[in-house]
N, C-alpha and C. Protein backbone atom coordinates (compact mmCIF):
# COMPACT_ATOMS: atom_id res chain seq x y z
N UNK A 1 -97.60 133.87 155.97
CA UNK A 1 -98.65 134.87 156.11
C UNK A 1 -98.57 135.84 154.93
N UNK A 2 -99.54 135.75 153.96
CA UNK A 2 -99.86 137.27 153.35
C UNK A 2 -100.39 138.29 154.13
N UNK A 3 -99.19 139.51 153.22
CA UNK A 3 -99.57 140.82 153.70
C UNK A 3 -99.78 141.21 152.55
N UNK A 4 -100.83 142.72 152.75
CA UNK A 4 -100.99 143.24 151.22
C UNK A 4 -100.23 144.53 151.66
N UNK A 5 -99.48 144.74 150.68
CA UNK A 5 -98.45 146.21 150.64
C UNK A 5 -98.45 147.25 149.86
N UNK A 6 -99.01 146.96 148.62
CA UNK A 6 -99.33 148.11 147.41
C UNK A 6 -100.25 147.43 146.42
N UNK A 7 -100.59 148.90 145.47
CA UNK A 7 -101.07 148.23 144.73
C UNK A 7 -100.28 149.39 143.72
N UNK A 8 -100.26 149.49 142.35
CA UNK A 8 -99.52 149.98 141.38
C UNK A 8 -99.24 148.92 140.24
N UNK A 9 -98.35 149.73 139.70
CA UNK A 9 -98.37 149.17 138.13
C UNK A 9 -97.05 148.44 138.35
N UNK A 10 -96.61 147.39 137.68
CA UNK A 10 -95.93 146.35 137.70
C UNK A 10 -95.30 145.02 136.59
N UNK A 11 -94.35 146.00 135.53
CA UNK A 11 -94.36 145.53 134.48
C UNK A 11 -94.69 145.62 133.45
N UNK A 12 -95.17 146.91 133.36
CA UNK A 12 -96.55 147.73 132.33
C UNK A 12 -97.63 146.94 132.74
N UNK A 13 -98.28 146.11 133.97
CA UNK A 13 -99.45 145.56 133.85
C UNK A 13 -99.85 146.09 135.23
N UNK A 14 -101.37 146.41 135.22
CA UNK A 14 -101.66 147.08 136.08
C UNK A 14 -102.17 145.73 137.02
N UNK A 15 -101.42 146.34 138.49
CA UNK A 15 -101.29 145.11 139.73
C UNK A 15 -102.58 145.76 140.72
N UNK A 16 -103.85 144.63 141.11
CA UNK A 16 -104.75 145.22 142.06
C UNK A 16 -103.83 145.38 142.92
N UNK A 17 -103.35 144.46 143.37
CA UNK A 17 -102.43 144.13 144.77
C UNK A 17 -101.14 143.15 144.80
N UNK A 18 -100.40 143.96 145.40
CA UNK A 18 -98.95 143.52 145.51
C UNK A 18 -99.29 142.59 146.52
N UNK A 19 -98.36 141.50 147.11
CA UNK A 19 -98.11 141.04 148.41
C UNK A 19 -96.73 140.51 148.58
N UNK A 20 -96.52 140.78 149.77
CA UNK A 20 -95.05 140.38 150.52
C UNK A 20 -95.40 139.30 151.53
N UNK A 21 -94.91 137.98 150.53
CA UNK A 21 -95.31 136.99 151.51
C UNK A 21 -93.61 136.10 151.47
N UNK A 22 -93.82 134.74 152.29
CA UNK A 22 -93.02 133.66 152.10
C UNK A 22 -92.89 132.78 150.47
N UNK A 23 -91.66 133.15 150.07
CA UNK A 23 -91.41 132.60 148.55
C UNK A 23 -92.15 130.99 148.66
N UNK A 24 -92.25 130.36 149.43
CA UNK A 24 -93.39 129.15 149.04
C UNK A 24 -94.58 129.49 149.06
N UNK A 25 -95.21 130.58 149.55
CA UNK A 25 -96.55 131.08 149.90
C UNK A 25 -96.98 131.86 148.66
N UNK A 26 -96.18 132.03 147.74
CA UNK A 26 -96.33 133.20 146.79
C UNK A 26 -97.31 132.61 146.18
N UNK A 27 -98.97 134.02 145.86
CA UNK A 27 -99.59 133.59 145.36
C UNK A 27 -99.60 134.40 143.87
N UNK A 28 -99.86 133.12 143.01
CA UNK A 28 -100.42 133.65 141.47
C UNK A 28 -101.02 134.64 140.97
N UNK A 29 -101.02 135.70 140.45
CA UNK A 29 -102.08 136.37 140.39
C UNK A 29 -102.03 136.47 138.25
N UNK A 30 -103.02 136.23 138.07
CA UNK A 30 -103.63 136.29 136.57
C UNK A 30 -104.50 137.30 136.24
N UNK A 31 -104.71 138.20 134.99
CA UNK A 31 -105.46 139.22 135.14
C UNK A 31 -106.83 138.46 134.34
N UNK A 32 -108.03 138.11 134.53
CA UNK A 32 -109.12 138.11 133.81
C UNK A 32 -109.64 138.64 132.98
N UNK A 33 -109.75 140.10 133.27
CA UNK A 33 -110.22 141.24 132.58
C UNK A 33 -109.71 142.68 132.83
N UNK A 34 -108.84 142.66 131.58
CA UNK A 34 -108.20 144.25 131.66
C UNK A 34 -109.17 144.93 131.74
N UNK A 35 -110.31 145.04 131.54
CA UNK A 35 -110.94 146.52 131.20
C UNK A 35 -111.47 146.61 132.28
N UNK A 36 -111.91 145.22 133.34
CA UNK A 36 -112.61 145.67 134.19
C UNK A 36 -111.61 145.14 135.65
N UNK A 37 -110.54 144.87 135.42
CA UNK A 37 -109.78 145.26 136.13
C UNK A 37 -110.08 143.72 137.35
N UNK A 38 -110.55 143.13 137.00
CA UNK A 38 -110.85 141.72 137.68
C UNK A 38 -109.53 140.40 137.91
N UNK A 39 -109.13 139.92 139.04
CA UNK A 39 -107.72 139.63 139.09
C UNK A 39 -108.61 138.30 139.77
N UNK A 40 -107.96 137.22 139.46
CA UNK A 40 -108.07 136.34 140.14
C UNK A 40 -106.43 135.59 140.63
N UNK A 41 -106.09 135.53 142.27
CA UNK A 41 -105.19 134.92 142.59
C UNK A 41 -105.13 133.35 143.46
N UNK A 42 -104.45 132.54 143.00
CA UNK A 42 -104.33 131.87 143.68
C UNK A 42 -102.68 131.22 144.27
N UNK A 43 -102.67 130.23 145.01
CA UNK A 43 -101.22 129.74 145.63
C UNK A 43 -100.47 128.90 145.05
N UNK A 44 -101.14 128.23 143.77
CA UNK A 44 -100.27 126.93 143.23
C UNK A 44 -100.89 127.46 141.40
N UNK A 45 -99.95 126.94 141.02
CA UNK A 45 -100.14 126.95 139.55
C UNK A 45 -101.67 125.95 139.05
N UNK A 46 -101.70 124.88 139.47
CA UNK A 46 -103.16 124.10 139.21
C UNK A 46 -103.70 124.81 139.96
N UNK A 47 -104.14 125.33 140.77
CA UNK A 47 -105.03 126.09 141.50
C UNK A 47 -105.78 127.34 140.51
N UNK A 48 -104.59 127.76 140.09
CA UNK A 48 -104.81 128.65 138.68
C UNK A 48 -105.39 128.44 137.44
N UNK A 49 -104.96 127.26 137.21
CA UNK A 49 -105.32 126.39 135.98
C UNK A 49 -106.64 125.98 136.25
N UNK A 50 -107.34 125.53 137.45
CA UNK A 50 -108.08 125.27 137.48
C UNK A 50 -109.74 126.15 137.33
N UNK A 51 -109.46 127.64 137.85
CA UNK A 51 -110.42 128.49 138.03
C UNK A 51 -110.27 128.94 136.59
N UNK A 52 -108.95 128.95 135.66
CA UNK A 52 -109.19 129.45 134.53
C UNK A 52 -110.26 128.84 133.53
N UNK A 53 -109.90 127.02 133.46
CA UNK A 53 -110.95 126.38 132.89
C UNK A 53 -112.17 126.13 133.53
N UNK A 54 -112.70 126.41 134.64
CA UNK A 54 -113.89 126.54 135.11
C UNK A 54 -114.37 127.48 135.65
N UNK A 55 -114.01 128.14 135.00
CA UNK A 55 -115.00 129.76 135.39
C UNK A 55 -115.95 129.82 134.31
N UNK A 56 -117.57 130.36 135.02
CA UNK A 56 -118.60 129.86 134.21
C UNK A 56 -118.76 131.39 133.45
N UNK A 57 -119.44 131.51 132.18
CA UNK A 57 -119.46 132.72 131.67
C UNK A 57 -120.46 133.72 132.21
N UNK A 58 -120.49 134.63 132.45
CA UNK A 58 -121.48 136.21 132.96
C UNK A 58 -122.65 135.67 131.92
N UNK A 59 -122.17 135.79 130.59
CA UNK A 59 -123.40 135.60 129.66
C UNK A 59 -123.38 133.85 128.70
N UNK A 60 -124.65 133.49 129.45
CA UNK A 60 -124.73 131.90 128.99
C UNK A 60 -125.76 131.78 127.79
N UNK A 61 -125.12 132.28 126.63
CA UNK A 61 -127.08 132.16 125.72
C UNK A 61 -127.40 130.74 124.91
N UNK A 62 -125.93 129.76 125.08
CA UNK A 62 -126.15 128.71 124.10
C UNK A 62 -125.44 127.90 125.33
N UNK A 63 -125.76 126.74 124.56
CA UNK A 63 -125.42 125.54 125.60
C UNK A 63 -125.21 124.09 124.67
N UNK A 64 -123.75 123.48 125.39
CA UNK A 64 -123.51 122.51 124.02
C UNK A 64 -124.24 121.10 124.45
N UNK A 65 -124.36 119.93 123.95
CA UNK A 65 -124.58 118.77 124.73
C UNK A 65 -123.95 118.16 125.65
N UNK A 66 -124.89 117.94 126.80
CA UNK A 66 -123.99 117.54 128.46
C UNK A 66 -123.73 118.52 128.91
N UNK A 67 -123.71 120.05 128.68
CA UNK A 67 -124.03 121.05 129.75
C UNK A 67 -125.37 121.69 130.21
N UNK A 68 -124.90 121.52 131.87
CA UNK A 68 -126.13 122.12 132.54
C UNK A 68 -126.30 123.49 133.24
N UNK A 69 -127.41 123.79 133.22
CA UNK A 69 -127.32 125.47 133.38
C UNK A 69 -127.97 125.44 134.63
N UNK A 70 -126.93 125.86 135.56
CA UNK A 70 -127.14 126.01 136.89
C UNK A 70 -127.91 127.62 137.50
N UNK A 71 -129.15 127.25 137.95
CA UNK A 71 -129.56 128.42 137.91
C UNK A 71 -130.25 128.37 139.60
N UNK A 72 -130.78 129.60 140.44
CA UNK A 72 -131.17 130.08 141.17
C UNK A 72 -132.87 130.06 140.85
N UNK A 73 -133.47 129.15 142.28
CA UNK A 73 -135.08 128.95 142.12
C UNK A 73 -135.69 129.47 143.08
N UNK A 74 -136.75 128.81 142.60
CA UNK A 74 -137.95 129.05 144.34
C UNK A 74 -138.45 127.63 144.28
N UNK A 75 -138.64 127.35 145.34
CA UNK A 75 -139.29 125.95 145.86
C UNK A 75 -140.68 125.50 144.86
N UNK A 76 -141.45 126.84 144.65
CA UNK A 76 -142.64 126.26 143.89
C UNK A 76 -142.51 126.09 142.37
N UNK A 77 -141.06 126.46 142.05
CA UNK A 77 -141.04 126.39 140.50
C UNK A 77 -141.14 127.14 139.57
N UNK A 78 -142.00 128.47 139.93
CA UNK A 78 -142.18 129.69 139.62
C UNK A 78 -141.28 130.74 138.86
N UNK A 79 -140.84 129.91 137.10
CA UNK A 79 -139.66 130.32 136.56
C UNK A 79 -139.57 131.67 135.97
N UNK A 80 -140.66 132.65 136.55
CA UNK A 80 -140.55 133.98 136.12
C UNK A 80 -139.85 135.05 135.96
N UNK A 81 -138.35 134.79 136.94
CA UNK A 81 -137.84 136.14 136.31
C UNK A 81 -136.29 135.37 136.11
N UNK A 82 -135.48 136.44 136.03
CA UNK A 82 -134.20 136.51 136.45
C UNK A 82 -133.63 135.01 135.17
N UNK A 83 -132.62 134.38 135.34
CA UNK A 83 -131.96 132.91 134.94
C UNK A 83 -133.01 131.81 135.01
N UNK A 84 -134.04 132.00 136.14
CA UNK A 84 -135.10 130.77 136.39
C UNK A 84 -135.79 131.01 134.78
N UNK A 85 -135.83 132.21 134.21
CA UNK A 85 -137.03 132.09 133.21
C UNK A 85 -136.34 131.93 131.99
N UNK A 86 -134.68 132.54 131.81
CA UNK A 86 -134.39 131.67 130.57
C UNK A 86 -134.21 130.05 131.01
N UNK A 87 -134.17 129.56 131.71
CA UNK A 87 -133.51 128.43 132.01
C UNK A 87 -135.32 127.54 131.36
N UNK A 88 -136.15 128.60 131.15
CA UNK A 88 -137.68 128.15 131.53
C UNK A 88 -138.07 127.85 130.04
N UNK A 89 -137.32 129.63 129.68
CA UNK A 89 -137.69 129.51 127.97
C UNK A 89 -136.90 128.90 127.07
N UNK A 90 -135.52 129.03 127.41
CA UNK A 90 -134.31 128.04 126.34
C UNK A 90 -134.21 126.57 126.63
N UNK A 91 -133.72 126.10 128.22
CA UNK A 91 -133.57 124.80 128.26
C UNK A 91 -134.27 123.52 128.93
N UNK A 92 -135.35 123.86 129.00
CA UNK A 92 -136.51 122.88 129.86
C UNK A 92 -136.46 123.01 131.17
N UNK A 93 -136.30 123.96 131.42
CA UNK A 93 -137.06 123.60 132.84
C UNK A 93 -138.38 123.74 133.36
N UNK A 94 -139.05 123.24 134.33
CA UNK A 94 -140.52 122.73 134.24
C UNK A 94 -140.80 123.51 135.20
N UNK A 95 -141.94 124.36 134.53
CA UNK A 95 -142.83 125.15 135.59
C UNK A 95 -142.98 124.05 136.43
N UNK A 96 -142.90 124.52 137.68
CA UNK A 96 -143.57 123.51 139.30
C UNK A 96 -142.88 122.92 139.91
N UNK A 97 -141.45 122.93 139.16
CA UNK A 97 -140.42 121.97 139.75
C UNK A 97 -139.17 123.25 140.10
N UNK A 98 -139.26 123.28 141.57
CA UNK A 98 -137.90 124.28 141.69
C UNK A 98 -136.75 123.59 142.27
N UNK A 99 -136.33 122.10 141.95
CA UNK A 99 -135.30 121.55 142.64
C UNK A 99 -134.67 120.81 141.52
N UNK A 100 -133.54 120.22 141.16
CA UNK A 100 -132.67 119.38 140.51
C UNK A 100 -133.03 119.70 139.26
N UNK A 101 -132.58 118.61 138.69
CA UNK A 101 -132.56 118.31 137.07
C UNK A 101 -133.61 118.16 136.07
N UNK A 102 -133.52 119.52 134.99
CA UNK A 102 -134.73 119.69 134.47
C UNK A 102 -134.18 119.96 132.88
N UNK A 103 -134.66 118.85 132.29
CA UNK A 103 -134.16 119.42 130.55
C UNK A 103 -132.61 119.48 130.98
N UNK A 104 -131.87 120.87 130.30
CA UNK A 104 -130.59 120.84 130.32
C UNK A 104 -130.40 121.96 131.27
N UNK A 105 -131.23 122.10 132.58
CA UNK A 105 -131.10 123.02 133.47
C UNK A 105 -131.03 121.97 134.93
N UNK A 106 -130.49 122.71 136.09
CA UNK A 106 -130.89 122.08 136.82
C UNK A 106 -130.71 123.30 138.10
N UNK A 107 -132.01 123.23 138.78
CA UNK A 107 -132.65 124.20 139.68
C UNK A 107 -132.43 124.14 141.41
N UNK A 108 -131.29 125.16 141.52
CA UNK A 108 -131.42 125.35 143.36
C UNK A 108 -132.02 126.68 143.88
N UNK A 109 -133.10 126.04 144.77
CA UNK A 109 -133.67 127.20 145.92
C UNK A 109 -133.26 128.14 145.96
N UNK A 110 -133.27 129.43 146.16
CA UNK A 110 -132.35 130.28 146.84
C UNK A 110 -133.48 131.43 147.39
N UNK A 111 -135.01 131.30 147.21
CA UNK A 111 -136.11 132.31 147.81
C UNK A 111 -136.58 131.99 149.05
N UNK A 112 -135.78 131.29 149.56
CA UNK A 112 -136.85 130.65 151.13
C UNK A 112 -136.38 131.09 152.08
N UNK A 113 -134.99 131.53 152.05
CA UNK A 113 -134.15 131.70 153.81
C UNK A 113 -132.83 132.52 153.01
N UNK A 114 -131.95 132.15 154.00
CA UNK A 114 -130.68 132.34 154.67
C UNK A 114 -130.06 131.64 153.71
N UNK A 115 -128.78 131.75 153.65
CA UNK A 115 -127.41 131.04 153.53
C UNK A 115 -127.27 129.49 154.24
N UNK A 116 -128.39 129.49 154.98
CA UNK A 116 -128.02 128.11 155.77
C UNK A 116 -129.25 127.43 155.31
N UNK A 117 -130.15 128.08 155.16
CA UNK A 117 -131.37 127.41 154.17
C UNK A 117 -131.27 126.76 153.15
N UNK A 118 -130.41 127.47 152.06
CA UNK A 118 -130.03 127.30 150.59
C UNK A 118 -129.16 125.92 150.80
N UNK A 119 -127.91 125.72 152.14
CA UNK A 119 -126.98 125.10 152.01
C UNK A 119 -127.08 123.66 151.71
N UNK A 120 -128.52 122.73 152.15
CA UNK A 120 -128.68 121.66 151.94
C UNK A 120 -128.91 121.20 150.30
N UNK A 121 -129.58 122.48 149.56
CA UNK A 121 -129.47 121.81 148.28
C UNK A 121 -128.39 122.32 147.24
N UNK A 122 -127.37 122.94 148.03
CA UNK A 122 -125.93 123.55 146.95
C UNK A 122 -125.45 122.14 147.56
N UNK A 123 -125.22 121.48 149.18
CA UNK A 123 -125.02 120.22 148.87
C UNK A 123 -125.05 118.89 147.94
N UNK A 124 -126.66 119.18 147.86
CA UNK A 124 -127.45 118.01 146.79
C UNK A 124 -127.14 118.12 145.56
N UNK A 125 -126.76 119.38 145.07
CA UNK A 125 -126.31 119.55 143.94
C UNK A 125 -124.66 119.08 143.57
N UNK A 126 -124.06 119.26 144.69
CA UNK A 126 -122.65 118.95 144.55
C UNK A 126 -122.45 116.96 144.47
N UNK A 127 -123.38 116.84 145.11
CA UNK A 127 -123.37 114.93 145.45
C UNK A 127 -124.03 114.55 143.68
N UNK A 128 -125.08 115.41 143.10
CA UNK A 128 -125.39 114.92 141.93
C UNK A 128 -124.66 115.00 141.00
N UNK A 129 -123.64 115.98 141.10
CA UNK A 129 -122.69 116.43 139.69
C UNK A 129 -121.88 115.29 140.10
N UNK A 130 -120.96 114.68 141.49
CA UNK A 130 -120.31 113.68 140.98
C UNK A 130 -120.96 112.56 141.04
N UNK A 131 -121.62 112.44 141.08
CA UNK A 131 -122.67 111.18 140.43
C UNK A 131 -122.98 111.46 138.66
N UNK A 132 -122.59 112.39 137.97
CA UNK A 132 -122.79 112.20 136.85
C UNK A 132 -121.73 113.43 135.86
N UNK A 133 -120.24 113.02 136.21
CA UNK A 133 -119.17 113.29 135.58
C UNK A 133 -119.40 113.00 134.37
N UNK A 134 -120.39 112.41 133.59
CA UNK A 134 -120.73 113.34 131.97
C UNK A 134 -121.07 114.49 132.06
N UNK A 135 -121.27 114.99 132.74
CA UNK A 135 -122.09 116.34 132.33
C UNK A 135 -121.14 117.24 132.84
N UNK A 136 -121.05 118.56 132.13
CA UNK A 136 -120.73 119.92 132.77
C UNK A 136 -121.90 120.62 133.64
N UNK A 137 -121.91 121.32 134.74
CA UNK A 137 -123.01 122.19 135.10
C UNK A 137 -121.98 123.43 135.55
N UNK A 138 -122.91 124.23 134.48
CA UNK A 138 -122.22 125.56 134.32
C UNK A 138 -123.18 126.64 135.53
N UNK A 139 -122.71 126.47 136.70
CA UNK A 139 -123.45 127.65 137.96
C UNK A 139 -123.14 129.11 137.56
N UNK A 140 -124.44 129.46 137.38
CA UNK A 140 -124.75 131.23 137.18
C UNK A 140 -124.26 131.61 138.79
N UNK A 141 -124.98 132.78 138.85
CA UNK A 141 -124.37 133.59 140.48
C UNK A 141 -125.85 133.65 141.15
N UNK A 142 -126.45 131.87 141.14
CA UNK A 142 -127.25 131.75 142.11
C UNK A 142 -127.91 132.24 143.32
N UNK A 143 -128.78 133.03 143.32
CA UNK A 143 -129.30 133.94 144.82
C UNK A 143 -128.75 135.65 144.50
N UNK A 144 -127.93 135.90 143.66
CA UNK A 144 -127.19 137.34 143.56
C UNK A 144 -128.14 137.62 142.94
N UNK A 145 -129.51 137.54 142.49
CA UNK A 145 -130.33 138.45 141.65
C UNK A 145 -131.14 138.77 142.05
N UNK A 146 -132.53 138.47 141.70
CA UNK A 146 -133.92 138.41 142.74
C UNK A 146 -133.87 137.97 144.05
N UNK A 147 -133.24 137.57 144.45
CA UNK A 147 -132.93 136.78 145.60
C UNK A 147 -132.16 137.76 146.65
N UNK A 148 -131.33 138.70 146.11
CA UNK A 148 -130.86 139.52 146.46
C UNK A 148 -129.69 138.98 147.55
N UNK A 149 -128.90 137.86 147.23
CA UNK A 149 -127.56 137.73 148.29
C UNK A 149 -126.75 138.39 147.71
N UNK A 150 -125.32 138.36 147.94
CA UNK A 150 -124.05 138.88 147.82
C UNK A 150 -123.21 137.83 147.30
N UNK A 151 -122.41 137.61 146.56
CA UNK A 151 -121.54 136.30 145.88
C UNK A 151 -120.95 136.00 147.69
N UNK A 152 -120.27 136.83 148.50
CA UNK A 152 -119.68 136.49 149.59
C UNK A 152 -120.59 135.91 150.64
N UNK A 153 -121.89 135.60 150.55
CA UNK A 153 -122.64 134.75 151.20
C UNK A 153 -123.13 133.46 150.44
N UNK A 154 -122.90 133.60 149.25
CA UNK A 154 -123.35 132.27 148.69
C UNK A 154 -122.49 131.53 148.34
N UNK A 155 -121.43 132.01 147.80
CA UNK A 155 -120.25 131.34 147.16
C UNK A 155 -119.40 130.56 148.21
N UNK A 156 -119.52 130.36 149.43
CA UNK A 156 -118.84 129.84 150.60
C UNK A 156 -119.48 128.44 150.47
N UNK A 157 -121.17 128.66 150.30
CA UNK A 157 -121.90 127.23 150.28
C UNK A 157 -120.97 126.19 149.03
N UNK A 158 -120.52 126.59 147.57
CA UNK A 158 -120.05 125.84 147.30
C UNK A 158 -118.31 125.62 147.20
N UNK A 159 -117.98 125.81 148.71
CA UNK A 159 -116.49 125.01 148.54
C UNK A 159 -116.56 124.20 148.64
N UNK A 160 -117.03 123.25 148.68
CA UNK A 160 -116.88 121.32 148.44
C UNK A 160 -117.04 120.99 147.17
N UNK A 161 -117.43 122.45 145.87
CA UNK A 161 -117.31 122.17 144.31
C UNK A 161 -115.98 122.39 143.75
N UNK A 162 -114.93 123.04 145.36
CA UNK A 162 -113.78 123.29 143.94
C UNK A 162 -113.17 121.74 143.52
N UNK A 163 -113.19 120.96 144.12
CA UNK A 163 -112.16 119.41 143.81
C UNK A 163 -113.12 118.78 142.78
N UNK A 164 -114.44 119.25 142.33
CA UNK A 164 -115.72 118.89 141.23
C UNK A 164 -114.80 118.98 140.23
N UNK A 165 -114.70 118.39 139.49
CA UNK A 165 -113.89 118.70 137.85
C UNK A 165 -115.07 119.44 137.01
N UNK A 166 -115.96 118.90 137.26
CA UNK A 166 -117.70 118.98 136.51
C UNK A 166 -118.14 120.31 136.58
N UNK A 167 -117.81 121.18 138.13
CA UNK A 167 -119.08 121.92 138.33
C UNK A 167 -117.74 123.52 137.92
N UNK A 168 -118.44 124.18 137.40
CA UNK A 168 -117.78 125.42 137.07
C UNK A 168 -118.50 126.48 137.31
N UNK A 169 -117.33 127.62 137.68
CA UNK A 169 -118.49 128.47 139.16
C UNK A 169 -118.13 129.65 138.42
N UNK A 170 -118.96 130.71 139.05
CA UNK A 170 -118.69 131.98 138.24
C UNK A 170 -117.31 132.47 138.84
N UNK A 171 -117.41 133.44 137.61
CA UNK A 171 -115.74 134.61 138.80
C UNK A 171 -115.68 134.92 139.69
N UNK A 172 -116.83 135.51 140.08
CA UNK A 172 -116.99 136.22 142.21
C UNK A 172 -116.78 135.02 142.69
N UNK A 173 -117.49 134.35 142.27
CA UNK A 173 -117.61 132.64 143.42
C UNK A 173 -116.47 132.20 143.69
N UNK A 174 -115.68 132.08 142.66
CA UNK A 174 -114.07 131.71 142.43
C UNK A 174 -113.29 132.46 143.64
N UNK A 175 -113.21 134.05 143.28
CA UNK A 175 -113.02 134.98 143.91
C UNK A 175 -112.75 134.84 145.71
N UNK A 176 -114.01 134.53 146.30
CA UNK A 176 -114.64 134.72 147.32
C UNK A 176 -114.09 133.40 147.83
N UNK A 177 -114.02 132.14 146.95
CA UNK A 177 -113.72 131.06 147.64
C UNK A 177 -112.18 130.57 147.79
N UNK A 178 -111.88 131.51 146.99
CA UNK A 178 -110.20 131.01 147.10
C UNK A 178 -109.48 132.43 148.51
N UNK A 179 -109.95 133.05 148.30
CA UNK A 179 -109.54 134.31 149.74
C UNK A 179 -109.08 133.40 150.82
């Protein structure tokens, strides 16, 4: 069982949170970002390794060949604001089409419902990436914008992406899904 017990400085490095757990239970903790004070922990060393190389960037303005830019839609396609409209103006995605694979974008729902609405196509999306382990798809923070969710309601839909080698999730998502 983790407990959290302090938080303070620890080594000259500033610690969000201490914990007093079982020496096999001990979890990792790595700092992301000194300035903004962002910690990501996990329980095993690959566990670590893993969120380090797939954590997707805050700011996506270029994109190499075989990466896809995972972005937040609406059903009718309607790529006007938010990630839907660079995804509209930089990497093809097609006015009218608000679902899958478009150019070097590929488009999930997130204006229609709930968390349980969205969940069938963060599924569909997870069954397509391993169906096509060429590609990277780099997921923005889908539904956190116009859409107005919280990373802690959306980011749950994709735990069946952490064992994805392919799909790389933002930091909150990471965050939220390893807790």
């Amino acid at each position: 069982m983790i407990r959290n017990v302090s938080r303070g400085l620890h080594r000259n490095l500033l610690i969000h949170n201490t914990y007093e757990v079982a020496e096999e239970e001990k979890p990792l903790c790595f700092v992301k970002s000194m300035k903004e004070n962002h910690y990501l922990c996990s329980k095993t060393q690959e566990e670590q390794e893993i969120m380090e190389r797939r954590t997707t960037s805050n700011r996506i303005t270029e994109l190499r060949p075989g990466e896809i830019f995972v972005f937040g839609s609406n059903l009718q396609g309607a790529h006007g604001g938010g990630a839907a409209y660079l995804a509209y103006m930089k990497w093809g995605a097609i006015w009218g089409q608000g679902v899958g694979l478009q150019g070097q974008t590929y488009g999930i729902p997130t204006m229609h419902g709930g968390p349980e609405e969205i969940r069938p196509y963060v599924d569909e999306f997870i069954v397509f990436a391993k169906e096509h382990p060429e590609l990277t798809f780099l997921v923005t923070e889908i539904g956190c914008g116009i859409a107005g969710f919280v990373p802690e309601e959306i980011a749950p839909l994709f735990k069946n992406a952490v064992e994805v080698e392919n799909i790389h999730l933002p930091e909150r998502f990471w965050k939220v899904i390893k807790k």
